[in-house]
Structures are given as structure tokens and as C-alpha cells.
N, C-alpha and C. Protein backbone atom coordinates (compact mmCIF):
# COMPACT_ATOMS: atom_id res chain seq x y z
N UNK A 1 6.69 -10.38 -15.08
CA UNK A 1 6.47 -11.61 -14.35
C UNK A 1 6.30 -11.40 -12.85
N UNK A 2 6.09 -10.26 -12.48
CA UNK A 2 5.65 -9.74 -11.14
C UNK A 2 4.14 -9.42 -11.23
N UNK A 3 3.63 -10.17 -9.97
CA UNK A 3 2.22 -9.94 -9.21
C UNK A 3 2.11 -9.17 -8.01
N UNK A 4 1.31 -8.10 -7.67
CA UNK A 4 0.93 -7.83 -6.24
C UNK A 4 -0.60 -8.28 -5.87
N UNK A 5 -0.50 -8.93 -4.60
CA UNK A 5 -2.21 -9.24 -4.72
C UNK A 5 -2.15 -8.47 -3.20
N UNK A 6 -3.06 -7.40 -3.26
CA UNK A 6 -3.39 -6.97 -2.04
C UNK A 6 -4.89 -8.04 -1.50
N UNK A 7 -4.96 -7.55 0.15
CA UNK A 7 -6.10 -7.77 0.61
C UNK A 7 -6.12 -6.99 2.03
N UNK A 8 -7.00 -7.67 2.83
CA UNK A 8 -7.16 -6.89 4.13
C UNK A 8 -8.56 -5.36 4.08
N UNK A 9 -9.19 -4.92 2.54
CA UNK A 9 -10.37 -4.11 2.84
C UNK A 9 -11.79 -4.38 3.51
N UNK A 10 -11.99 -3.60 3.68
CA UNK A 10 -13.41 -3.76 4.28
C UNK A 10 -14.24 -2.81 3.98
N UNK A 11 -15.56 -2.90 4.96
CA UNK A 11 -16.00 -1.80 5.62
C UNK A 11 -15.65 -1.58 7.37
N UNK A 12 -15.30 -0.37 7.76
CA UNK A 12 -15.52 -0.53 9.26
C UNK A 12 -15.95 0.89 9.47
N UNK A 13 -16.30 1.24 10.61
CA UNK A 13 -17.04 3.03 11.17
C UNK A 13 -15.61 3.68 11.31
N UNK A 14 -16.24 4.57 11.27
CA UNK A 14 -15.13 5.93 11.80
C UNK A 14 -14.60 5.58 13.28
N UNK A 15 -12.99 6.05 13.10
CA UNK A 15 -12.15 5.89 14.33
C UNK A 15 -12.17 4.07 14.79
N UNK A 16 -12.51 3.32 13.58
CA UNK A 16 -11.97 1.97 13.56
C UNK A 16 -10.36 2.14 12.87
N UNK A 17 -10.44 0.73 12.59
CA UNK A 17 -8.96 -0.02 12.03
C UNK A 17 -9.23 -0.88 11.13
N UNK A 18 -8.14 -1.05 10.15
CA UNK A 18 -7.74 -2.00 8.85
C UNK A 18 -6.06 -1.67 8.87
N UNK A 19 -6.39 -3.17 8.42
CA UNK A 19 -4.62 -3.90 8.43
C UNK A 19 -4.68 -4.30 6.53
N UNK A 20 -4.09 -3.53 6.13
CA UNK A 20 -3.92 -4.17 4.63
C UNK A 20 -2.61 -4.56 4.44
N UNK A 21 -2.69 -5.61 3.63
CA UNK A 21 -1.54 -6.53 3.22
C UNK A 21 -1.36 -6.45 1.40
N UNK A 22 0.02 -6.39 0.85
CA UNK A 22 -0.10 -7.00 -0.21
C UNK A 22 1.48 -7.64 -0.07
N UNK A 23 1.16 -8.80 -1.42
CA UNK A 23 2.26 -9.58 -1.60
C UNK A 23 2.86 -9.89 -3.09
N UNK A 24 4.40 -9.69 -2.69
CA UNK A 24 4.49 -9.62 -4.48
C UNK A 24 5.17 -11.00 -4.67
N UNK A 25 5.23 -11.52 -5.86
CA UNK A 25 5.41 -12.88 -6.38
C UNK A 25 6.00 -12.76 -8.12
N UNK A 26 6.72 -13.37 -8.11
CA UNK A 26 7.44 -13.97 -9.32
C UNK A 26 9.24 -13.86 -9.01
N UNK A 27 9.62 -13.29 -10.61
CA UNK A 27 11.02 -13.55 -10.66
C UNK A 27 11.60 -12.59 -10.57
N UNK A 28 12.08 -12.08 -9.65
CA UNK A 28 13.01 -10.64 -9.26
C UNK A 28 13.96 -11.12 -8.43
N UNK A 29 14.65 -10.05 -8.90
CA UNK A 29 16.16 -9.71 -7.79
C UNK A 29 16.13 -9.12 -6.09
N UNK A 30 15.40 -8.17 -6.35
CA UNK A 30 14.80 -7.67 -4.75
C UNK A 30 13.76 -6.25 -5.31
N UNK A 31 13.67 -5.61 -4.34
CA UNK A 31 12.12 -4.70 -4.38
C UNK A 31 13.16 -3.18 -3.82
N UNK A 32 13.09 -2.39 -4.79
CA UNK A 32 13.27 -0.78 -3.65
C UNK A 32 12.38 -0.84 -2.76
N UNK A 33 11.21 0.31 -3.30
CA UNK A 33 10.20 1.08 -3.16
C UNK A 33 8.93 0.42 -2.93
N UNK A 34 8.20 0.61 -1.74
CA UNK A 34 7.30 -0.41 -2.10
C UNK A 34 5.93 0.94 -1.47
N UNK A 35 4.96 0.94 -2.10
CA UNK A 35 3.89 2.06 -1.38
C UNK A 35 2.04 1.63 -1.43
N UNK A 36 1.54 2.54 -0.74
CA UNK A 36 0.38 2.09 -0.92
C UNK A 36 -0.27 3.59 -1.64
N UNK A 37 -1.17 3.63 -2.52
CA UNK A 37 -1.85 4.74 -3.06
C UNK A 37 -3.11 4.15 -2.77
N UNK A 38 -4.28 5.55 -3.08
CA UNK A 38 -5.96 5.41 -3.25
C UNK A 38 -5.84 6.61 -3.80
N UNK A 39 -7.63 5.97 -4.35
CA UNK A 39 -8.04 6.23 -5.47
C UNK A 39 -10.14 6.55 -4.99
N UNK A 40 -10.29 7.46 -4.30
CA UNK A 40 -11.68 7.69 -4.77
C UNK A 40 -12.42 7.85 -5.86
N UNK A 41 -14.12 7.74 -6.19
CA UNK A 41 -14.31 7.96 -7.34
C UNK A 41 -14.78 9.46 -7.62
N UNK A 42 -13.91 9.69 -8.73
CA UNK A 42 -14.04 11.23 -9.21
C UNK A 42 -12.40 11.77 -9.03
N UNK A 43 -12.06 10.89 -8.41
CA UNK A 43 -10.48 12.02 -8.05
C UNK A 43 -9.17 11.22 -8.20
N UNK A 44 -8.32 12.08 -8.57
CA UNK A 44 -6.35 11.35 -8.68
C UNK A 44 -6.57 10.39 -7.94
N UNK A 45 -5.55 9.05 -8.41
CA UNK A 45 -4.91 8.32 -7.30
C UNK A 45 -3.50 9.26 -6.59
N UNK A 46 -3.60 9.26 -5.38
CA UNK A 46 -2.68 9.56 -4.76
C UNK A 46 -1.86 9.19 -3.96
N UNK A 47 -0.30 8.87 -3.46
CA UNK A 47 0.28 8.15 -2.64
C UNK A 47 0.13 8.91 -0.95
N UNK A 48 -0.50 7.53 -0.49
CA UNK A 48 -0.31 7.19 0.92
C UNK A 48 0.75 6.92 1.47
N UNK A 49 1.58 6.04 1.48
CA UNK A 49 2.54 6.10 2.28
C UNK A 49 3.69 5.52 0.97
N UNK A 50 4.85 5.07 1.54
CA UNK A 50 5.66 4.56 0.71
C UNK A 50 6.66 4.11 2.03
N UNK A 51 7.52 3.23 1.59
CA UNK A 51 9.19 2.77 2.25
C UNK A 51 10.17 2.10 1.90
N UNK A 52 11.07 2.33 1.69
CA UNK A 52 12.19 1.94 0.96
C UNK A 52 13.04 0.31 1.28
N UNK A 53 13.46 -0.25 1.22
CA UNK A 53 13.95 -1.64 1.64
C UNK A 53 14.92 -1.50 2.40
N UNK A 54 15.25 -0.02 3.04
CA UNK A 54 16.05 0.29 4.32
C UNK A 54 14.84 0.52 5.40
N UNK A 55 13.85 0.90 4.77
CA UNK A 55 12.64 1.13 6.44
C UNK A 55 12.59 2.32 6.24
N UNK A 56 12.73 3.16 5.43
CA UNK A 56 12.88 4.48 5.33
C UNK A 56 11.17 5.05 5.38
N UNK A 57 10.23 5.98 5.40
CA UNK A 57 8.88 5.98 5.45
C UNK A 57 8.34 7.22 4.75
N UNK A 58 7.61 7.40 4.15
CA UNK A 58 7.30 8.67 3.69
C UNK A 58 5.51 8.76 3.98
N UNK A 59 4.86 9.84 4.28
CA UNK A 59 3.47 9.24 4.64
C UNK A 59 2.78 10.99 4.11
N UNK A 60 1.75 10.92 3.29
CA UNK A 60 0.89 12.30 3.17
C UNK A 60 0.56 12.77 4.44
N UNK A 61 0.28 13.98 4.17
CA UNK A 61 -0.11 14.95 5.38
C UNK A 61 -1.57 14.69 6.37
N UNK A 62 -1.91 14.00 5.06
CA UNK A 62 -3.85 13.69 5.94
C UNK A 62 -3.59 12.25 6.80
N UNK A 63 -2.33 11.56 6.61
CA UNK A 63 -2.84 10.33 7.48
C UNK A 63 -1.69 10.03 8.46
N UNK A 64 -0.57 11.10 8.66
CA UNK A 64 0.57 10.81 9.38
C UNK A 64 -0.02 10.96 10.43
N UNK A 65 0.50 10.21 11.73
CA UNK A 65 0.09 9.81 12.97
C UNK A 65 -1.01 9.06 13.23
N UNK A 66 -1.72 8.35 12.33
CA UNK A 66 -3.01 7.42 11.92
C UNK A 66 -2.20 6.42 11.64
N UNK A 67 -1.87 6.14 10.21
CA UNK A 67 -1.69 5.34 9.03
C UNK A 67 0.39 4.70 9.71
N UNK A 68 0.51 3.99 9.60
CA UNK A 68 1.61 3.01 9.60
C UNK A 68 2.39 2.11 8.38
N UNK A 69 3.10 2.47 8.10
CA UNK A 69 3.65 1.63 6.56
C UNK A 69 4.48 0.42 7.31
N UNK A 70 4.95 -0.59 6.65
CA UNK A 70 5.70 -1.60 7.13
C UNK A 70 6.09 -2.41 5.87
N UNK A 71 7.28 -2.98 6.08
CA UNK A 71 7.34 -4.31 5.45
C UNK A 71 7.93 -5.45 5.89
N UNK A 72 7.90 -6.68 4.88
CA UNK A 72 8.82 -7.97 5.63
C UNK A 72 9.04 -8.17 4.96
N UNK A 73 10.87 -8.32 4.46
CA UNK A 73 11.31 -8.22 3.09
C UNK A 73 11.23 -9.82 2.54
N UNK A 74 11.77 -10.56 3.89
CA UNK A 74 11.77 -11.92 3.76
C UNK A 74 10.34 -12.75 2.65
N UNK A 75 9.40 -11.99 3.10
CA UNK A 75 8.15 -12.50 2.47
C UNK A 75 7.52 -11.50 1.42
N UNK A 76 8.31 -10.66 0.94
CA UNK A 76 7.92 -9.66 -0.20
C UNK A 76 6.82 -9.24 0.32
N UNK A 77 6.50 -9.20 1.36
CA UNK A 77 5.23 -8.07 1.59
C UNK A 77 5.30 -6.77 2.46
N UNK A 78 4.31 -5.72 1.48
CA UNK A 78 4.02 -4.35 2.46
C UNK A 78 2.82 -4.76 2.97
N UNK A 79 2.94 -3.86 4.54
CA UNK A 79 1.57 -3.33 5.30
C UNK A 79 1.15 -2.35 5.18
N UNK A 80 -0.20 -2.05 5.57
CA UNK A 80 -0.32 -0.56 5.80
C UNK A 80 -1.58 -0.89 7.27
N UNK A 81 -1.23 -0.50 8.13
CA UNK A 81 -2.00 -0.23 9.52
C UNK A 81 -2.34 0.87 9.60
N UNK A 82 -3.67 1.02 9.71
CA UNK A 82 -5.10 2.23 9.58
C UNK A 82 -5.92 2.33 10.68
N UNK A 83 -5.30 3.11 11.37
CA UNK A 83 -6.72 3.59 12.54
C UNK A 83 -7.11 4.61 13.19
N UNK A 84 -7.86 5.07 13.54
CA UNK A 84 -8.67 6.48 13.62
C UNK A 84 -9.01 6.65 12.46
N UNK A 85 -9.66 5.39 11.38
CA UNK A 85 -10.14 5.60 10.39
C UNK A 85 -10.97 7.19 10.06
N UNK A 86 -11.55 7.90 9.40
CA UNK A 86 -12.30 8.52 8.90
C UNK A 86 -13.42 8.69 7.29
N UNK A 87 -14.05 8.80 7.15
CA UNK A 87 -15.13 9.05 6.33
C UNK A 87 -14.09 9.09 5.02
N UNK A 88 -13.34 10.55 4.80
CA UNK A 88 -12.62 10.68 3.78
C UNK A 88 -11.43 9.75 3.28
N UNK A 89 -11.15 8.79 3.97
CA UNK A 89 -10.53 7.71 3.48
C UNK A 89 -11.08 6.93 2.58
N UNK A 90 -12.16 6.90 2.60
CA UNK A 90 -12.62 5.90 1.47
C UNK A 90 -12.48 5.62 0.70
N UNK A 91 -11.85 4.57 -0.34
CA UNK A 91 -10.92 4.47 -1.92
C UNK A 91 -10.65 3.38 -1.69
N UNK A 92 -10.25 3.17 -3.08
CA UNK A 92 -9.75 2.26 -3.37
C UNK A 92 -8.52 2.03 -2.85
N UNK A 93 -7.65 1.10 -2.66
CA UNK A 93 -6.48 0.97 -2.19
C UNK A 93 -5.22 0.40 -3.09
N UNK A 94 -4.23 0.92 -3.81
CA UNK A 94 -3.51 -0.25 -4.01
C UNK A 94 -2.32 0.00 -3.72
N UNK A 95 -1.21 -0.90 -4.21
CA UNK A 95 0.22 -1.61 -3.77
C UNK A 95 0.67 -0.96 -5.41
N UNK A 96 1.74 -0.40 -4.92
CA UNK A 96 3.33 -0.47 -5.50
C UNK A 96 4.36 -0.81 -4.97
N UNK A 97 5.24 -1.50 -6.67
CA UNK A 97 6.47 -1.77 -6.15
C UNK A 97 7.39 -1.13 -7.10
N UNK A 98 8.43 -1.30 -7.06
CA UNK A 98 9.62 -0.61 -7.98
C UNK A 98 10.26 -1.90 -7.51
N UNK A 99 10.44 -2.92 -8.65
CA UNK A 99 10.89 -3.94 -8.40
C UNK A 99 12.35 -4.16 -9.32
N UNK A 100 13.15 -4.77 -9.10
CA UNK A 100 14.53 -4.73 -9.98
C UNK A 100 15.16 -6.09 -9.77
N UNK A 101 14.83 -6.25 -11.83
CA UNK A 101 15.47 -7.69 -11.79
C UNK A 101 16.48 -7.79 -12.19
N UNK A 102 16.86 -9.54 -12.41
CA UNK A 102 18.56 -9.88 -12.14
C UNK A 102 19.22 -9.39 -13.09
N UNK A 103 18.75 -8.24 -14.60
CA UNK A 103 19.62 -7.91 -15.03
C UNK A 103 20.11 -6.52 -14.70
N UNK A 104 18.98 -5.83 -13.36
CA UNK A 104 19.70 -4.45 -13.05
C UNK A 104 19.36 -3.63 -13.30
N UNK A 105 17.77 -3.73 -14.06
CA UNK A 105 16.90 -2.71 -14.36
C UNK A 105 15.39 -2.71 -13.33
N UNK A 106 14.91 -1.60 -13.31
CA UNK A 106 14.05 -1.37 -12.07
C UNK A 106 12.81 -1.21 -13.21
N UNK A 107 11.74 -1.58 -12.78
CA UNK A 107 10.36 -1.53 -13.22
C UNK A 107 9.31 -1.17 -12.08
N UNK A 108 8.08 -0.29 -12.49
CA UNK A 108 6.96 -0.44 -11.31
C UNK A 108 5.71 -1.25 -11.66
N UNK A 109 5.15 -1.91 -10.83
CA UNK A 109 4.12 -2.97 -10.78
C UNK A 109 3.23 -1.91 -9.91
N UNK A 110 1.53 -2.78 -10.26
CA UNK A 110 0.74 -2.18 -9.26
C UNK A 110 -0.22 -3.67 -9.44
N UNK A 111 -1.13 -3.60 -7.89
CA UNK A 111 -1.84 -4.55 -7.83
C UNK A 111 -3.30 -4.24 -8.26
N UNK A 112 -4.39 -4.84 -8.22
CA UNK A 112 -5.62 -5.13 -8.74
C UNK A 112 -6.30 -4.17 -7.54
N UNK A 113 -5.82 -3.60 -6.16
CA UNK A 113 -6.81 -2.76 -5.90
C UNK A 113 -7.81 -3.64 -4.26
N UNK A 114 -7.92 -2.39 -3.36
CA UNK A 114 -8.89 -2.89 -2.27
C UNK A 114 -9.73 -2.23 -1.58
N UNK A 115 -10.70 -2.22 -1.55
CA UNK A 115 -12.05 -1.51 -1.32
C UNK A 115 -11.67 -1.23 0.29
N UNK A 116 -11.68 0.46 0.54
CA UNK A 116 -11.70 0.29 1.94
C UNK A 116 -12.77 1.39 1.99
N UNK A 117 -13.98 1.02 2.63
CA UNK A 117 -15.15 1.82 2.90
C UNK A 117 -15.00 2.26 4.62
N UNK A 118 -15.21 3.60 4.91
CA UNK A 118 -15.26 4.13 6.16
C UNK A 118 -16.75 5.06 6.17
N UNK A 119 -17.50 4.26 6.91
CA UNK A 119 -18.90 4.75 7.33
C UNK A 119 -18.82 6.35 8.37
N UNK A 120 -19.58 6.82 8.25
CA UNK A 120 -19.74 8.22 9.36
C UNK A 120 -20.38 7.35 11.03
């Protein structure tokens, strides 16, 4: 009974910016883990960043000092702030959560996905 709906993709050029948002909705207790992965075509999805519901941050090697994770617990949503975009970013985007409801068991959700195109 959990939704994530991301948004915030685009297209923009190289060494631009994107602000992606997703938001989760239904009946839970609270959220651990919340992350963003992509997904080019032909290759693994792989995790981008992640952060814990202490602020804690974890970020891959290709986008640390670029890429920004965030959340606002109040409103069940993660960020992810992107800039000095590059070419090889391009993928799909989506949202995880590791969400845990009121009886104390943890589950992961993922959302429907967001096109982020980075031109040369």
C-alpha cells in the first residue's frame, strides 16, 4: 500500500542541473532507507546515492561532489540535486524506499522511474 512517484527529469546540456523529487504515500510506520538508482539502456541499475532517516549519505564514486541526496521526513520525500551534469548520466532514474510498517516489518518499494537525458 506504498507509492513512490518521482519527478523533476528532463533534458538539460552538460555541466547543467536537475532537482529530482520523489514522494512516498500510503500506510506506513516511517521510512529507513530511502535512495535514488539509474538505469541506462543495455546496463545494471545501479545505486546513486542513498540516506538513512538519520541524514546519514552514501553516494557512488562517479557522482560524489556533483550529486546531493536529501530528505524531508515530515513530507516523505527524497531529493537528489544534480549538477555538473555529464553525458554519462543519462538513465533512467528511480526512488527507493525500505519502508516499515506498524507491524515492524521492513519492505522495499520502487517508483515508476524518470528520464534524465544529458546532451554533449
Amino acid at each position: 500500500q506504498v507509492q513512490l512517484v518521482e519527478s523533476g527529469g528532463g533534458l538539460v546540456q552538460a555541466g547543467g542541473s536537475l532537482r529530482l523529487s520523489c514522494a512516498a504515500s500510503g500506510s506506513f510506520f516511517g521510512i529507513n532507507i530511502m535512495g535514488w538508482y539509474r538505469q541506462a539502456p543495455g546496463k545494471q541499475r545501479e545505486l546513486v546515492a542513498s540516506i538513512t532517516s538519520g541524514g546519514s549519505t552514501n553516494y557512488a564514486d562517479s557522482v560524489k561532489g556533483r550529486f546531493a541526496i536529501s530528505r524531508d521526513n515530515a513530507k516523505n520525500t527524497v531529493y537528489l540535486q544534480m549538477n555538473s551534469l555529464k553525458p554519462e548520466d543519462t538513465a533512467v532514474f528511480y526512488c527507493s524506499a525500505s519502508v516499515l510498517n506498524r507491524r515492524g516489518s521492513l519492505s522495499d518499494y520502487w517508483g515508476q522511474g524518470t528520464q534524465v537525458t544529458v546532451s554533449s
